[in-house]
N, C-alpha and C. Protein backbone atom coordinates (compact mmCIF):
# COMPACT_ATOMS: atom_id res chain seq x y z
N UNK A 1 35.66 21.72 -111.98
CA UNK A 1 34.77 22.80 -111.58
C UNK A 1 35.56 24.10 -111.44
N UNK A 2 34.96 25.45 -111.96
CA UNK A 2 36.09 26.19 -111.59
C UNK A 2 35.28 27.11 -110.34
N UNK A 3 36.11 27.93 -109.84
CA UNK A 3 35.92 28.60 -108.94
C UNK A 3 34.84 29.25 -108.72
N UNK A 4 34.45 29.79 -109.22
CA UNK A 4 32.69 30.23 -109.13
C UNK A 4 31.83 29.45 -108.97
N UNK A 5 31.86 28.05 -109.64
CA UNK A 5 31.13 27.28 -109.56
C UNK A 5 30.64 26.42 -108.35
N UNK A 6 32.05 26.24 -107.65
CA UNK A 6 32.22 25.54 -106.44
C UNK A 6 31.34 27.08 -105.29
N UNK A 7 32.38 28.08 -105.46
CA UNK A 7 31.54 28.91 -104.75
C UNK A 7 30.05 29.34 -104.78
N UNK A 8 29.54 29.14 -105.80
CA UNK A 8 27.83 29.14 -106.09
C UNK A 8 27.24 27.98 -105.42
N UNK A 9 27.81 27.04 -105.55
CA UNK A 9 27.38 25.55 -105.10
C UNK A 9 26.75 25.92 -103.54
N UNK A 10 28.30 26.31 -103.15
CA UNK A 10 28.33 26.44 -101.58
C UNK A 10 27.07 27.51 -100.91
N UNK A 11 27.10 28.59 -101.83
CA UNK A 11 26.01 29.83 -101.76
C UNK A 11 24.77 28.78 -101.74
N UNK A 12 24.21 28.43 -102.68
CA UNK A 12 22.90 27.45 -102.64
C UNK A 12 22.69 26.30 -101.14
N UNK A 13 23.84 26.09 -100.88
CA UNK A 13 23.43 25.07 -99.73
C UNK A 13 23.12 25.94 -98.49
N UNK A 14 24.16 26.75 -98.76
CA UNK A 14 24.31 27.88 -97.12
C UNK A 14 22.64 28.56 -97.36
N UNK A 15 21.92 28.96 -98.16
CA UNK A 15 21.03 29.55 -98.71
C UNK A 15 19.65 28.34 -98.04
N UNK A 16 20.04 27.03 -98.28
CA UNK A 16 19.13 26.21 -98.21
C UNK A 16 19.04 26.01 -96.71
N UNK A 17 19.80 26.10 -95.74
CA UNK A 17 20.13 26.09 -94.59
C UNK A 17 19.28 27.33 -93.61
N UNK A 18 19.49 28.14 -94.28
CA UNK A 18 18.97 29.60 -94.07
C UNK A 18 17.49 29.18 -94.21
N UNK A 19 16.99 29.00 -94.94
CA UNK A 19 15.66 28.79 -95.21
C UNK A 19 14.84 27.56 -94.67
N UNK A 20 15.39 26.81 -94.25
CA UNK A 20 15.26 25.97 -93.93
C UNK A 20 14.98 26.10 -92.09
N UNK A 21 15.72 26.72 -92.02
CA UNK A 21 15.80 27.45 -90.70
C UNK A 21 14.43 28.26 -90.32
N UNK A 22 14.23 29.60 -91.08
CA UNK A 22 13.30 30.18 -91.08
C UNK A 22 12.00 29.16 -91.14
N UNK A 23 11.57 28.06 -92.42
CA UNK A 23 10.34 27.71 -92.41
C UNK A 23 10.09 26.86 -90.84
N UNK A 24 11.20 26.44 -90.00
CA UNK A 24 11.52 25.27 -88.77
C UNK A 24 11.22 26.46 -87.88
N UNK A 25 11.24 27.53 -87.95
CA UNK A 25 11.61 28.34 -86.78
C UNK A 25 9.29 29.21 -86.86
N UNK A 26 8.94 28.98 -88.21
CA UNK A 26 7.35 29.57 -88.24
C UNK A 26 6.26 28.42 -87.60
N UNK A 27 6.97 27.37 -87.42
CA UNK A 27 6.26 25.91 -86.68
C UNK A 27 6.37 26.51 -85.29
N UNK A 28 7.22 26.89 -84.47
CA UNK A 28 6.99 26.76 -83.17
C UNK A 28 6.40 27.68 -82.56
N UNK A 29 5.78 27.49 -81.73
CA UNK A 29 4.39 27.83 -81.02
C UNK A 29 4.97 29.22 -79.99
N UNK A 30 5.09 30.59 -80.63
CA UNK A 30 5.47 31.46 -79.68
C UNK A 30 3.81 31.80 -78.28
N UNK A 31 3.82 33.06 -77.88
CA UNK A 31 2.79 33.33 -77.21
C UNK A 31 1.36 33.60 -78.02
N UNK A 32 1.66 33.70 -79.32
CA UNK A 32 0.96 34.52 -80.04
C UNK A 32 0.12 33.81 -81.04
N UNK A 33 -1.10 33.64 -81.25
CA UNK A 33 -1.24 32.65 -82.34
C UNK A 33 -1.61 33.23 -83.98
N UNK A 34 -0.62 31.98 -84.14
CA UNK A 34 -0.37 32.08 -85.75
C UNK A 34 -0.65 31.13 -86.59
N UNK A 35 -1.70 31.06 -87.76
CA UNK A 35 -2.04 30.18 -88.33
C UNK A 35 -0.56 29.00 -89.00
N UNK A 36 0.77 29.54 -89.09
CA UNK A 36 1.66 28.98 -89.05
C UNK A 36 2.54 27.63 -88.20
N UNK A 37 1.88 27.90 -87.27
CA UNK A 37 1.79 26.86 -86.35
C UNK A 37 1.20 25.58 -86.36
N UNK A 38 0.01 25.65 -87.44
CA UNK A 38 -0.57 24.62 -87.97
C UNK A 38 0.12 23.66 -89.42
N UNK A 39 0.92 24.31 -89.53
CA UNK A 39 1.47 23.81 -91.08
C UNK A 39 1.98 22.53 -90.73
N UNK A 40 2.68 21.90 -89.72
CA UNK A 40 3.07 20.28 -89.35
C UNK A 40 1.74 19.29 -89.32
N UNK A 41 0.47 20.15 -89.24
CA UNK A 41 -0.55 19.39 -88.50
C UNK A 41 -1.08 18.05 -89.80
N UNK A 42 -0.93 17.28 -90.23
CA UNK A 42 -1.53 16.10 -90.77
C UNK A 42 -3.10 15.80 -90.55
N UNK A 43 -3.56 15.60 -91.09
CA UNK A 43 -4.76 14.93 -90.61
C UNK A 43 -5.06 13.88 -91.82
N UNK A 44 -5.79 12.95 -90.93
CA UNK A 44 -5.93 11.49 -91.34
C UNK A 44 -7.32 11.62 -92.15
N UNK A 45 -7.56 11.85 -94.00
CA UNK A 45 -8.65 12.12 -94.47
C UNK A 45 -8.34 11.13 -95.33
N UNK A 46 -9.52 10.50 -95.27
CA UNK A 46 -9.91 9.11 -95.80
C UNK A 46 -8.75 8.32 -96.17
N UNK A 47 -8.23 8.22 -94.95
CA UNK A 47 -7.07 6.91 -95.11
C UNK A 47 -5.81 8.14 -95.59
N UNK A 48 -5.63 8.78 -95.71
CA UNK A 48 -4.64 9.55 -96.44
C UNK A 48 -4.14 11.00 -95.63
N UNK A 49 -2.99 10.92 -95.04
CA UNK A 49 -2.31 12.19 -94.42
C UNK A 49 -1.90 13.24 -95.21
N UNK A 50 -3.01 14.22 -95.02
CA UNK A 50 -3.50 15.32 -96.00
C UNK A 50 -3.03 16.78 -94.79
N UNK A 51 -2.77 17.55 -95.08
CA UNK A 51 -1.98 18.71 -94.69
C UNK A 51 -2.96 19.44 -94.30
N UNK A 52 -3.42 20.12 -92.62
CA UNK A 52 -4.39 21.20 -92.35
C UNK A 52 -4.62 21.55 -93.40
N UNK A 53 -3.66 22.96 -93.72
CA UNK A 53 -4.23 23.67 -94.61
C UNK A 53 -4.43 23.43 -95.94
N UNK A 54 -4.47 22.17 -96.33
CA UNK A 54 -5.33 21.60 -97.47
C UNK A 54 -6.67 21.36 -97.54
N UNK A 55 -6.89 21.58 -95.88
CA UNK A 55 -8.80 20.82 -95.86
C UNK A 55 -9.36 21.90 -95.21
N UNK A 56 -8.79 22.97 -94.92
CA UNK A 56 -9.62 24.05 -93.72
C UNK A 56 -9.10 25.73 -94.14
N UNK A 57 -9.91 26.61 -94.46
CA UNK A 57 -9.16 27.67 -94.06
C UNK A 57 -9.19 28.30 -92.50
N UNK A 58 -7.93 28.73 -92.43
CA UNK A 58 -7.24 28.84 -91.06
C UNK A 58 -6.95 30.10 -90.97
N UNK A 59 -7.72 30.69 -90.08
CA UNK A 59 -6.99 32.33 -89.79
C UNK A 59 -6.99 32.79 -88.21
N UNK A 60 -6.18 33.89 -88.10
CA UNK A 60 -5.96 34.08 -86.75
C UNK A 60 -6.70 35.86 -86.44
N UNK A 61 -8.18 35.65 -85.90
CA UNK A 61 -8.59 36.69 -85.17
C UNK A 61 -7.83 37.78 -84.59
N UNK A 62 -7.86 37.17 -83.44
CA UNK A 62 -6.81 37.81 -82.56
C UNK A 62 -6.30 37.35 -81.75
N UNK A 63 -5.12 37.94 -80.94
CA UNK A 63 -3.59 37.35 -80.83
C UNK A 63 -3.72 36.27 -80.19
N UNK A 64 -5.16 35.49 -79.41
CA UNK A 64 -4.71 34.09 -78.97
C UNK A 64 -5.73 33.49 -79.07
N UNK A 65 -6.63 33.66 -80.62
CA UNK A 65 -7.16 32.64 -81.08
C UNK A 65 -7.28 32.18 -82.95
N UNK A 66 -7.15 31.06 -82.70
CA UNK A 66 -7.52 30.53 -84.40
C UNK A 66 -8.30 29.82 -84.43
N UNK A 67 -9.10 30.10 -85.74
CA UNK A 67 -10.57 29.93 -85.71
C UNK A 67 -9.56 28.80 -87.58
N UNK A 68 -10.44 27.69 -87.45
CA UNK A 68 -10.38 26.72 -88.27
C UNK A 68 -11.66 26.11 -89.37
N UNK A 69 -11.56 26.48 -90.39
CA UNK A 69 -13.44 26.27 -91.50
C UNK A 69 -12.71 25.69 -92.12
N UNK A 70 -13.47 24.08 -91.68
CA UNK A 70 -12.81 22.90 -93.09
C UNK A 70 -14.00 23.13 -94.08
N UNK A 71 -13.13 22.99 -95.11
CA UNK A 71 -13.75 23.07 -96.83
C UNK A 71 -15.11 21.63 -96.27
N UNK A 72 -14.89 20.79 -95.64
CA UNK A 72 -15.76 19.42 -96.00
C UNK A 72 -16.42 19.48 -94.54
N UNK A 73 -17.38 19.50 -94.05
CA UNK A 73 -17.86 19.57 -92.67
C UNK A 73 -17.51 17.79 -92.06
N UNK A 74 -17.64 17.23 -92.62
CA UNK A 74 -17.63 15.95 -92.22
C UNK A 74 -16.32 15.50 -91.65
N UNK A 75 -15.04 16.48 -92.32
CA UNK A 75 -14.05 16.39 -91.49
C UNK A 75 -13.55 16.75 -90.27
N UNK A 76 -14.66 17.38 -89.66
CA UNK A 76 -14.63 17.91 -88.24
C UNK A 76 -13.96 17.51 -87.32
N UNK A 77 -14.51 16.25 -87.37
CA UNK A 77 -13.26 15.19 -85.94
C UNK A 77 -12.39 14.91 -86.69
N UNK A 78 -12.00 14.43 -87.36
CA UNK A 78 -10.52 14.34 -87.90
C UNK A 78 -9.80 15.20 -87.42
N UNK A 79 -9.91 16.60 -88.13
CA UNK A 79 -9.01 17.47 -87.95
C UNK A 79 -9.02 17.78 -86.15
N UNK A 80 -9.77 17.70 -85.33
CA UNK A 80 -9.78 17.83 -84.05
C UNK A 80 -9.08 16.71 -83.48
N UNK A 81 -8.80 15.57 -83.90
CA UNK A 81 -7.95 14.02 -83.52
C UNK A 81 -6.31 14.84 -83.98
N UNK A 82 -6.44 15.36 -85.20
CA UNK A 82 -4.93 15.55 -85.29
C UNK A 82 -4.29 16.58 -84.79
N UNK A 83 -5.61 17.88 -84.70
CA UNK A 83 -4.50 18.38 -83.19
C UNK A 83 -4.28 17.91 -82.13
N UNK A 84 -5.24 17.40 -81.40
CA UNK A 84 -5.22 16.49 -80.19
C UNK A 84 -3.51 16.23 -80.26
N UNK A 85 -3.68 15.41 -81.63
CA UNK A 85 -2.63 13.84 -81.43
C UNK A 85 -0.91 15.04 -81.33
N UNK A 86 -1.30 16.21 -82.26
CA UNK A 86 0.44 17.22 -82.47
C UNK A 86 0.65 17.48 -81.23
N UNK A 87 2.09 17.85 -81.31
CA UNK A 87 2.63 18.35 -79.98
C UNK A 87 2.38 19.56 -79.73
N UNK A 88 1.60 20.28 -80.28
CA UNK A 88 1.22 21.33 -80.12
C UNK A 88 0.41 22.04 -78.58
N UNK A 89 0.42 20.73 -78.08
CA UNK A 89 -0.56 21.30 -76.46
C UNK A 89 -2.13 21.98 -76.66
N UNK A 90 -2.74 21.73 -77.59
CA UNK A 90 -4.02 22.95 -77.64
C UNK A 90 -5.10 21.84 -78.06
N UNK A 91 -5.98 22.51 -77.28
CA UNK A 91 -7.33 21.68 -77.36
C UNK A 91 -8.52 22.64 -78.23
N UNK A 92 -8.93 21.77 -79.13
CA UNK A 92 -9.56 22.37 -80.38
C UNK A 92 -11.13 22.27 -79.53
N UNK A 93 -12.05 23.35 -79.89
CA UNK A 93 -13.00 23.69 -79.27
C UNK A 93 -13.90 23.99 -80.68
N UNK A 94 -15.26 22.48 -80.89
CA UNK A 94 -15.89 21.92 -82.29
C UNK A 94 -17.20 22.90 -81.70
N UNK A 95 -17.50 23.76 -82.92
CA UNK A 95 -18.97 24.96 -83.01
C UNK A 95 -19.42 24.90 -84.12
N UNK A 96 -20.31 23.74 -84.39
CA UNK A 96 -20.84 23.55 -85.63
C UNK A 96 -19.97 23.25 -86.53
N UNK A 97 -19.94 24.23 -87.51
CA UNK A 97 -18.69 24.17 -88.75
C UNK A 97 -17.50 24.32 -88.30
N UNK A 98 -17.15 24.98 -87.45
CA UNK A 98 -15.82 25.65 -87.42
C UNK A 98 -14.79 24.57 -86.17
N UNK A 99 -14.08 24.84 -85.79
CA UNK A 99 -13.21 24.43 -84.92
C UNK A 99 -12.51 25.82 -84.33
N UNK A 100 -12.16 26.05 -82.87
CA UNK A 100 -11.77 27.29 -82.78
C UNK A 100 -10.57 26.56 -81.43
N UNK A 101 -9.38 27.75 -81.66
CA UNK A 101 -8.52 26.85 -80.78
C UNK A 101 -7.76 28.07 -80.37
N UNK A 102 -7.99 27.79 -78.97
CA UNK A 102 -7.59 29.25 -77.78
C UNK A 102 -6.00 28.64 -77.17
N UNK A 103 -5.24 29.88 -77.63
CA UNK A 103 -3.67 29.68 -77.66
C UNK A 103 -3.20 30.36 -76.66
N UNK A 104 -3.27 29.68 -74.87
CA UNK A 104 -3.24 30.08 -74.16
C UNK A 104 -1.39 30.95 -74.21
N UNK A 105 -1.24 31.66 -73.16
CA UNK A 105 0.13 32.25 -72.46
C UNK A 105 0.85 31.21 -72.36
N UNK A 106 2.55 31.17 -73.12
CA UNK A 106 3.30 30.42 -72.43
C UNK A 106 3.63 30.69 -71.04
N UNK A 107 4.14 29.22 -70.22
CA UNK A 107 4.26 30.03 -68.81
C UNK A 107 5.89 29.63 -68.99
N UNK A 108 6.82 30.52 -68.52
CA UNK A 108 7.84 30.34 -68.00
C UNK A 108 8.79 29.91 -68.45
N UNK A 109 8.42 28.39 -67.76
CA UNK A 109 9.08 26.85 -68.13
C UNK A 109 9.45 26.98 -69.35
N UNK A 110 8.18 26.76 -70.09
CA UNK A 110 7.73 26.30 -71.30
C UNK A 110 8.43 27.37 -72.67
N UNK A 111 8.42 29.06 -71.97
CA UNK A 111 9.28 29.75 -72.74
C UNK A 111 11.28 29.38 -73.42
N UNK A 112 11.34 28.71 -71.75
CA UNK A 112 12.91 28.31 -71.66
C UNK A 112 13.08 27.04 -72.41
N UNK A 113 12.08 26.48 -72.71
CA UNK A 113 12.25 25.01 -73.41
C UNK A 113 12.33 25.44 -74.82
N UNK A 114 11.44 26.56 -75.12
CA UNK A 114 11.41 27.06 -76.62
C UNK A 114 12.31 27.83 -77.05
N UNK A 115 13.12 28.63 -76.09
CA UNK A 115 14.12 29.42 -76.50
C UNK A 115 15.58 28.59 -76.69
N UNK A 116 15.58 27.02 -75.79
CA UNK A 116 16.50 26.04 -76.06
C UNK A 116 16.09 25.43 -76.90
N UNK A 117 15.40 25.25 -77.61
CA UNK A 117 14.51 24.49 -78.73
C UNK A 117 14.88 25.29 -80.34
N UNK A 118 14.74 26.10 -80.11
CA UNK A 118 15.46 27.89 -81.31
C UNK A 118 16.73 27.54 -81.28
N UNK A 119 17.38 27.38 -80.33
CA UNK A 119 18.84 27.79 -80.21
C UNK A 119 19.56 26.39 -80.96
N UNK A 120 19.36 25.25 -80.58
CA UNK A 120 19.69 23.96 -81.36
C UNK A 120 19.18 23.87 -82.55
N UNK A 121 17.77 24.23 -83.12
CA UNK A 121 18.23 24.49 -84.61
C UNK A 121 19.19 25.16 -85.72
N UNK A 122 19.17 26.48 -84.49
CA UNK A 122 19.92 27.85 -85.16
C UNK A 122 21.58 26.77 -85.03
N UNK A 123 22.07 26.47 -84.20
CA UNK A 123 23.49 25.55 -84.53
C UNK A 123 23.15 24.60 -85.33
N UNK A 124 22.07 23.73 -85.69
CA UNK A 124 22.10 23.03 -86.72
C UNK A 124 22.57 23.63 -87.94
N UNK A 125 21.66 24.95 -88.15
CA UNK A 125 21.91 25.18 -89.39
C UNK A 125 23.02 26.16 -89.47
N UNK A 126 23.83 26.51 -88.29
CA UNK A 126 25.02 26.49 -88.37
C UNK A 126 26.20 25.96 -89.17
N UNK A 127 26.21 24.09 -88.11
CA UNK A 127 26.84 23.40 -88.73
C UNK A 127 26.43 22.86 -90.02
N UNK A 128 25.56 23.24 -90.68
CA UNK A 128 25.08 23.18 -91.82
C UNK A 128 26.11 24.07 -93.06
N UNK A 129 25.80 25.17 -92.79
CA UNK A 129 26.62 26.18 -93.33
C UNK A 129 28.18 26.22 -93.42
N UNK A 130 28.55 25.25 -92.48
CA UNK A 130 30.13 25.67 -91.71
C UNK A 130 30.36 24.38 -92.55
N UNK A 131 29.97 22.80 -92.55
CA UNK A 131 29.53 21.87 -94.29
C UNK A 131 29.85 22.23 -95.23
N UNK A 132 29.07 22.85 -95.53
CA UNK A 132 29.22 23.36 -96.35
C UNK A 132 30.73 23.86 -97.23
N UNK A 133 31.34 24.96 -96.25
CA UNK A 133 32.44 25.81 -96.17
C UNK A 133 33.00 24.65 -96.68
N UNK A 134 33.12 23.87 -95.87
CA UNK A 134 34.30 22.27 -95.45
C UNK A 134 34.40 22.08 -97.09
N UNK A 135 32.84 21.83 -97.49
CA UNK A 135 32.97 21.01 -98.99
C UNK A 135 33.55 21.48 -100.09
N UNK A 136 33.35 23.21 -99.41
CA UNK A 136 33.56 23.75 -100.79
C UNK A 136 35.26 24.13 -100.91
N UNK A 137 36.35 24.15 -99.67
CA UNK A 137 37.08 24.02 -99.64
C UNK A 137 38.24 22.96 -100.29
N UNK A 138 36.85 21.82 -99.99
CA UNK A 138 37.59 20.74 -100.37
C UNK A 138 37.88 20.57 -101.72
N UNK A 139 36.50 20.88 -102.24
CA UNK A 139 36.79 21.04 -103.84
C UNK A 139 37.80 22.50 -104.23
N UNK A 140 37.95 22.94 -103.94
CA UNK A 140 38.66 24.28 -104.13
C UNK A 140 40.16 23.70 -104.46
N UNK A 141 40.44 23.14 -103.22
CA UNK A 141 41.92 22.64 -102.89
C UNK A 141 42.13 21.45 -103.99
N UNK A 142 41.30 20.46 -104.24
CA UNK A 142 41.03 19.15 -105.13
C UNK A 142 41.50 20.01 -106.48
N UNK A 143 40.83 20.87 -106.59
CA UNK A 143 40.80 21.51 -108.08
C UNK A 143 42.24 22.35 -108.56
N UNK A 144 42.57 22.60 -107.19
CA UNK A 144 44.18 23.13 -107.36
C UNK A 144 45.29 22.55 -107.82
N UNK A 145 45.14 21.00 -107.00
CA UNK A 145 45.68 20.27 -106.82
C UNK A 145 45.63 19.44 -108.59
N UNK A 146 44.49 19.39 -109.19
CA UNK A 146 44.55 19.09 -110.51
C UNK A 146 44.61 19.74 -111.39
N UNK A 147 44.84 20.58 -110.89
CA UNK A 147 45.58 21.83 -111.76
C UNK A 147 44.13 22.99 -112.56
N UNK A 148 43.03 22.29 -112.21
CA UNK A 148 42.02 23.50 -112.97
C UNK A 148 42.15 24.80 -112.16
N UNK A 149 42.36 25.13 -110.78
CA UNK A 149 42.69 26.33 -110.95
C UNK A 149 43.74 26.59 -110.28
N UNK A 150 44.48 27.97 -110.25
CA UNK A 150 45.77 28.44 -110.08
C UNK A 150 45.99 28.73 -108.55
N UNK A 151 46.89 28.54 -107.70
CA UNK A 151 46.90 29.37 -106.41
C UNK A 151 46.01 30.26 -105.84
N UNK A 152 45.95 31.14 -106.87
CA UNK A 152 45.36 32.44 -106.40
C UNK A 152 43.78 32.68 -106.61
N UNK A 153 43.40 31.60 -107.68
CA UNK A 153 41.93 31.53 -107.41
C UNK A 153 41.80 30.66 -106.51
N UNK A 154 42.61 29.45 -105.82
CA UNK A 154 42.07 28.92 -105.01
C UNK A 154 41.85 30.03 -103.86
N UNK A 155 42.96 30.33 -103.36
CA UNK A 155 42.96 31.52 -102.50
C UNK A 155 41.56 32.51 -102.52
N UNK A 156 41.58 33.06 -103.97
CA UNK A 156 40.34 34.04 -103.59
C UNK A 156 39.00 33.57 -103.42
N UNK A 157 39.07 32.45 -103.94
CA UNK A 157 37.76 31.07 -103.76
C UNK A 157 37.44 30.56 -102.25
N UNK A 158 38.33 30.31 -101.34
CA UNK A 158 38.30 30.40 -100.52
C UNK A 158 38.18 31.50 -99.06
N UNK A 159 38.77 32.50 -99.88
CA UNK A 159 38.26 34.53 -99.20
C UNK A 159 36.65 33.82 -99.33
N UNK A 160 36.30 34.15 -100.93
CA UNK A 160 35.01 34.15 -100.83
C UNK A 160 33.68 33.24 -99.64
N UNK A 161 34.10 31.57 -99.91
CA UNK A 161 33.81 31.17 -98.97
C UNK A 161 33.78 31.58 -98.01
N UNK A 162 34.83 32.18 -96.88
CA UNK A 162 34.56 32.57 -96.05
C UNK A 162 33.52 33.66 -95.89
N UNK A 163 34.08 34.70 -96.75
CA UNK A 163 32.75 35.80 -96.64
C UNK A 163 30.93 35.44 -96.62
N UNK A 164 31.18 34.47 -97.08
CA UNK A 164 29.41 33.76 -97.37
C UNK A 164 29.28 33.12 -96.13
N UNK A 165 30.25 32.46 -95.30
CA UNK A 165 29.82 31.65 -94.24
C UNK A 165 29.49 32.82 -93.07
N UNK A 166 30.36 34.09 -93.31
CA UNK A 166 30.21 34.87 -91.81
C UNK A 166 29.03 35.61 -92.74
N UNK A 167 28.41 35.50 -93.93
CA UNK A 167 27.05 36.39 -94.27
C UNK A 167 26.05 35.55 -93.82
N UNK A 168 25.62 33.84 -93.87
CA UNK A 168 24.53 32.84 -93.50
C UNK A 168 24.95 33.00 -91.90
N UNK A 169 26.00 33.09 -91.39
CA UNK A 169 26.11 32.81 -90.22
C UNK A 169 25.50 33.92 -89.20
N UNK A 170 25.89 35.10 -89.59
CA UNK A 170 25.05 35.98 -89.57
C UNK A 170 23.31 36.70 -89.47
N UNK A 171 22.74 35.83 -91.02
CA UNK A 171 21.74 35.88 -90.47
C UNK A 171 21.19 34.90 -90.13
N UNK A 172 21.55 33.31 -89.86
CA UNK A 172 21.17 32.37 -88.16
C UNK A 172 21.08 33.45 -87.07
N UNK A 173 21.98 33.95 -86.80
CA UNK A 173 22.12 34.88 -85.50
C UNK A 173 20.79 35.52 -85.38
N UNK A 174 21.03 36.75 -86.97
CA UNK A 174 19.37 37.39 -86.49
C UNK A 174 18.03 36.80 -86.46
N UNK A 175 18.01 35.69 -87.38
CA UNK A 175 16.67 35.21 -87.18
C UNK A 175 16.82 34.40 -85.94
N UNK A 176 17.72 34.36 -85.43
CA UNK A 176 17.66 33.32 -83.97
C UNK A 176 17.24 34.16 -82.67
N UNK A 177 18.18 35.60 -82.83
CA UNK A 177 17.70 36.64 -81.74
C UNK A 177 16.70 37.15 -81.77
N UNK A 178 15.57 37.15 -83.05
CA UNK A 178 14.44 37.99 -83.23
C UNK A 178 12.98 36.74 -83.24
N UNK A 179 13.73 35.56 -83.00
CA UNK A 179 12.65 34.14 -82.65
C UNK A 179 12.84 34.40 -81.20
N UNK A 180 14.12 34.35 -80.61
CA UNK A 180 13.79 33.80 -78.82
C UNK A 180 13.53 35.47 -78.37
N UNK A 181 13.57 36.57 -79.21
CA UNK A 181 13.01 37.91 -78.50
C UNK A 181 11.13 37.60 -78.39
N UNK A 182 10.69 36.87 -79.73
CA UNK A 182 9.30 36.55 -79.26
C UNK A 182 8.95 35.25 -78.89
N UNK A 183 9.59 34.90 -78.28
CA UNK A 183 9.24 33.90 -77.61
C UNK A 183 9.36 34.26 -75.76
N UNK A 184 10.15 35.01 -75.77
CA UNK A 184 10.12 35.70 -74.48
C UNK A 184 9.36 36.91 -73.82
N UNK A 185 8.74 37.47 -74.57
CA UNK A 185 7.67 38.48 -74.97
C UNK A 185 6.90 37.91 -74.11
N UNK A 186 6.24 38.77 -73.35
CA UNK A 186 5.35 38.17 -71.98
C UNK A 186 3.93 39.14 -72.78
């Protein structure tokens, strides 16, 4: 492998980490409601665990309610069993067609559990990234060592690495400080 290659490698994982992060970090339930919050939700349609927003369109009024219109009326209780059943805490409120679900104030507690809840992903995908580094080092050094590349690309192969780990590492940080800023948002 030569040096770019290993370093691209490493870019794609640190990249996947990052993102991975972000879609983990649009699941949790700030003060505010967001049809995003629903994206874990499953529901049990005809024997088959089918994805909310495959059976309902889902939008958010205003800031602490979402209003839920399944495509099939008959799925009504279903989809009201599978919020029930998520950890989501919210009790779905059935009006004919629709389902409507009032996303009360976090209190307190419940903020500090979510802002420790942010913070252990954001080091997951830390040590994700920092993996990464490890692997791509390893091959760096492997590749030296068999002679495909010279000292000095290992060397600058490894600059590079670093520069990519303090760029993903980086933005963990901001998307981590700009999740627990709204999650603390009263």
């Amino acid at each position: 492998m030569t040096q770019d290659e290993i370093t691209f490698a490493a870019e794609e994982l640190m990249e996947k980490a990052v993102t991975f992060l972000r879609n983990e970090f649009r699941t949790i339930r700030t003060g505010r409601a967001s049809p995003a919050i629903l994206d874990t939700v499953k529901v049990d349609y005809y024997g088959t665990a089918t994805a909310l927003k495959s059976l309902a369109n889902i939008s958010a009024p205003e800031a602490n309610l979402i209003i839920i219109k399944p495509f099939d009326a008959g799925c009504l209780k279903d989809i009201e069993k599978a919020i029930l059943a998520s950890p989501l805490g919210l009790t779905p409120n059935s009006e004919g067609r629709i389902i409507r679900l009032a996303v009360p104030p976090l209190s307190g507690e419940r903020r500090q559990q979510l802002a420790q809840q942010v913070r252990q992903l954001a080091e997951q995908a830390r040590v994700s990234i920092r993996n990464a580094r490890r692997d791509a080092n390893k091959h760096l050094d492997q590749a030296q060592k068999d002679k495909e590349l010279t000292e000095d690309e290992r060397d600058k192969g490894k600059k590079d690495i670093d520069d990519l780990t303090k760029k993903y590492t980086g933005q963990v940080d901001e998307i981590l400080q700009a999740k627990t800023e709204e999650i603390m948002e009263f």
